[in-house]
Protein backbone atom coordinates (compact mmCIF):
# COMPACT_ATOMS: atom_id res chain seq x y z
CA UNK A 1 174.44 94.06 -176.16
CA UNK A 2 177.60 91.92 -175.42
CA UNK A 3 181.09 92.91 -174.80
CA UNK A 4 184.16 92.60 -176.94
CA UNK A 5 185.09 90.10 -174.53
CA UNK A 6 182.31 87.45 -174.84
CA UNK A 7 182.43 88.15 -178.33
CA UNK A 8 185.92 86.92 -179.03
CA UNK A 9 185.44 83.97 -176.59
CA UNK A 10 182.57 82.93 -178.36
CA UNK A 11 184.60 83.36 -181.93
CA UNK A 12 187.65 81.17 -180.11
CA UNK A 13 184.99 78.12 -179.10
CA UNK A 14 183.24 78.59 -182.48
CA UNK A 15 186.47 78.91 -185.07
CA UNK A 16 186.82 75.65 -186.75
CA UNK A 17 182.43 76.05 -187.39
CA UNK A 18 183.39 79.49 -188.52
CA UNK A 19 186.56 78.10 -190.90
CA UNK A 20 184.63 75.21 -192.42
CA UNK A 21 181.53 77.71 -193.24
CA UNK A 22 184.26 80.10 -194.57
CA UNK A 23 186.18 76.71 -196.64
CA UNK A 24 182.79 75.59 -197.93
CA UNK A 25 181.64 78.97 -199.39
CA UNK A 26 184.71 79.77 -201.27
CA UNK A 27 184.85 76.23 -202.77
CA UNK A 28 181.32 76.45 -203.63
CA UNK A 29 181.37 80.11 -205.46
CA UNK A 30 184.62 79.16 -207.25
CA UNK A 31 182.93 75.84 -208.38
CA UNK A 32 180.05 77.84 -209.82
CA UNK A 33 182.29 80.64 -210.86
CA UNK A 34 184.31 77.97 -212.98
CA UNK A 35 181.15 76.25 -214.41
CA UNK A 36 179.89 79.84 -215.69
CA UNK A 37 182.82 80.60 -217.07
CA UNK A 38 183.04 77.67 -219.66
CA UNK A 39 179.66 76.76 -219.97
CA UNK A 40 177.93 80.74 -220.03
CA UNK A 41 174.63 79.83 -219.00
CA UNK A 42 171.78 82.52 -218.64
CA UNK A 43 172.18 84.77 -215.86
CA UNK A 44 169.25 82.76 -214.01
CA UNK A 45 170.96 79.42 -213.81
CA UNK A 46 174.15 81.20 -212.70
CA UNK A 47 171.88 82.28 -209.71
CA UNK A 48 169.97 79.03 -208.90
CA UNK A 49 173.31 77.68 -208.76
CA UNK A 50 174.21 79.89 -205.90
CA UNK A 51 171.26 79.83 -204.45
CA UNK A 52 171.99 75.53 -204.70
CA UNK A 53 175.12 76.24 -202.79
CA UNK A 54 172.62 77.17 -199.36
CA UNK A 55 170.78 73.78 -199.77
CA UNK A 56 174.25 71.77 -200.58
CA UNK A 57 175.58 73.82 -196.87
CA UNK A 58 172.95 72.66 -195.01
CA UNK A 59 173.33 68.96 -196.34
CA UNK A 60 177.35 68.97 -196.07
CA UNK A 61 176.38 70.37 -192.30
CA UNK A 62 173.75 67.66 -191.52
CA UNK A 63 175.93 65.00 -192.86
CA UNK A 64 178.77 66.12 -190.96
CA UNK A 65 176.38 65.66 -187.37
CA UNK A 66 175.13 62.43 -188.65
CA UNK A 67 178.99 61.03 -188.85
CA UNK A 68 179.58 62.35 -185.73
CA UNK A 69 176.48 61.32 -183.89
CA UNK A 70 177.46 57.63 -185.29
CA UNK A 71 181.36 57.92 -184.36
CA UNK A 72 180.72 58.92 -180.69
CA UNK A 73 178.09 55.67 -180.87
């Protein structure tokens, strides 16, 4: 088990991951909270929305490397 210590070092190297993962998940929910509201779909689409919103993370996250990758080129 790790200290408090290396814990909030780790969480001070790590905060602008930890704030875009935070930014991206509250933009996505309120997007599909806002779609279900005017649109009422069935429960299940509400859900395979969500569930969309781990597939878009990982492809905002990828894309976000790639540029990066091709800036430091």
């Amino acid at each position: 088990m790790t200290g408090a210590g290396e814990w909030l070092r780790t969480a001070r190297e790590e905060r602008w991951g930890i704030l875009t993962d935070l930014a991206f998940a509250v933009v996505w929910v309120t997007l599909v909270e806002v779609v279900a509201y005017f649109l009422e779909p069935p429960t299940w689409v509400y859900y395979m929305l969500m569930l969309a919103g781990i597939v878009a993370y990982f492809g905002f996250v990828w894309n976000v490397e790639l540029a990066i990758r091709q800036q430091d080129r």
